[in-house]
Protein backbone atom coordinates (compact mmCIF):
# COMPACT_ATOMS: atom_id res chain seq x y z
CA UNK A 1 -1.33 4.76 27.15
CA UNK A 2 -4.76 4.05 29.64
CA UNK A 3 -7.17 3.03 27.77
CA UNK A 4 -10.14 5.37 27.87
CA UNK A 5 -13.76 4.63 27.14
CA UNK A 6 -15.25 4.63 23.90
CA UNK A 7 -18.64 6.18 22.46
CA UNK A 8 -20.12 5.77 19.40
CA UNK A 9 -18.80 9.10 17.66
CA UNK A 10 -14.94 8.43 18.84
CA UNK A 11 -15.55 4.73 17.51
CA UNK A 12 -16.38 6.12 13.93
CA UNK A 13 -13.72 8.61 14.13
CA UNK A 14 -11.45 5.26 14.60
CA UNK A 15 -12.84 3.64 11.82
CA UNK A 16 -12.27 6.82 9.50
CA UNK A 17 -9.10 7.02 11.14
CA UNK A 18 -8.00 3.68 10.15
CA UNK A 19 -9.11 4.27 6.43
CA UNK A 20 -6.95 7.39 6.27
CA UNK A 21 -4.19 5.32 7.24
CA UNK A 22 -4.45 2.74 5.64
CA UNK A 23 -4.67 4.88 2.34
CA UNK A 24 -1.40 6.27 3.56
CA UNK A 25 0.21 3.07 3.87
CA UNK A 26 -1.16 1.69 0.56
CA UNK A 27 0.65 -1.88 -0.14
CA UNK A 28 3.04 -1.18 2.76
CA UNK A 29 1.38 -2.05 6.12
CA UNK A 30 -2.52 -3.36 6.97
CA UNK A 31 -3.72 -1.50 9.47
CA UNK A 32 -5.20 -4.12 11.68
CA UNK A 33 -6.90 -2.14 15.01
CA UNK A 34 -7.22 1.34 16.00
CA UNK A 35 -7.29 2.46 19.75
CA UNK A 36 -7.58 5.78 21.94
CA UNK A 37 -6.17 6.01 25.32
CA UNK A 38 -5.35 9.03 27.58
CA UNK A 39 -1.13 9.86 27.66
CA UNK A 40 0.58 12.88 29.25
CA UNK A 41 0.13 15.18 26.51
CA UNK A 42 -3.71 14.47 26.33
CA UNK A 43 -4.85 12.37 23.83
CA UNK A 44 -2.87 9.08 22.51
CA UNK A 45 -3.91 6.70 19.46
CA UNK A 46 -2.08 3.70 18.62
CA UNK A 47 -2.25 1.83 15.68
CA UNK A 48 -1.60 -1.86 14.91
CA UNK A 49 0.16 -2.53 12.00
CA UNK A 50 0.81 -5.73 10.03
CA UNK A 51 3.78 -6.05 7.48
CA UNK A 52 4.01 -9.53 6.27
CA UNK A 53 4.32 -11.34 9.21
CA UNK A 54 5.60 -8.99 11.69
CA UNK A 55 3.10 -6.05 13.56
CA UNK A 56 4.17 -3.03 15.34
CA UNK A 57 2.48 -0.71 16.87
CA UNK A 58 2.64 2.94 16.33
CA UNK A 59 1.25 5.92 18.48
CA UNK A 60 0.44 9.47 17.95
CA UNK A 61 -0.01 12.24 20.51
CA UNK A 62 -1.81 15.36 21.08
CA UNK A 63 -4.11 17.59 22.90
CA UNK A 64 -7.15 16.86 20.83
CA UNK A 65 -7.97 13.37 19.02
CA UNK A 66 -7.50 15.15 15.25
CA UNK A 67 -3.98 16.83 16.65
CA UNK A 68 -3.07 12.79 18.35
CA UNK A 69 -4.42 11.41 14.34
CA UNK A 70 -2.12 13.74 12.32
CA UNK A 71 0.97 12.90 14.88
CA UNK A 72 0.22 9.47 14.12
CA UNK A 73 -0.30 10.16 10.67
CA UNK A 74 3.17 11.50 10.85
CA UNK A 75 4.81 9.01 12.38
CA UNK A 76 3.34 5.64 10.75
CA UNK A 77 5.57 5.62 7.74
CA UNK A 78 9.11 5.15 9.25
CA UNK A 79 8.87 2.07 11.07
CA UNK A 80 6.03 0.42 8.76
CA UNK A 81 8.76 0.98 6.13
CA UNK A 82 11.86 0.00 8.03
CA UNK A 83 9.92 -3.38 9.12
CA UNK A 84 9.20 -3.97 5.06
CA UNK A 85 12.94 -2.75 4.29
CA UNK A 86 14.16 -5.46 7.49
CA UNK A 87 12.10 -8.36 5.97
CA UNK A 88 13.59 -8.08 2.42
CA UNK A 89 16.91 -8.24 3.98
CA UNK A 90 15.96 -10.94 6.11
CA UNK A 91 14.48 -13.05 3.75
């Protein structure tokens, strides 16, 4: 994902974007940083999120920034939970 640059309105989007997240995640992940970039498909966001000590990043895709934030949306809970699931098994 190329990063793309960044104006005051998609900035604030981030932020709110990030919120919404992180409300989704709740106790499970902290979403740490928020980014936009341009991918095949259009628009790409990518999230940075920290479980205990490990972060992975997620991304979401779409033709518009709201369509890339719901993909992302939609995507953040499987590996934010498989990370938690892999550190209680870990130790």
């Amino acid at each position: 994902m190329a990063d793309a640059p960044i104006d005051e309105a998609t900035e604030q989007f981030l932020e709110a974007a990030a919120y919404d997240l992180q409300r989704q995640l709740g106790i499970a992940g902290d979403v740490e940083m928020m980014g936009i970039g341009q991918s095949p498909s259009g628009i790409g966001l990518r999230a940075r999120v920290r479980v205990a000590d490990h972060q992975i990043d997620v991304d979401g895709y779409g033709a518009t920034i709201l369509e890339a934030h719901a993909d992302l949306c939609r995507r953040v809970a499987e590996p934010t939970l498989a990370s938690a699931f892999r550190q209680l098994v870990d130790g």
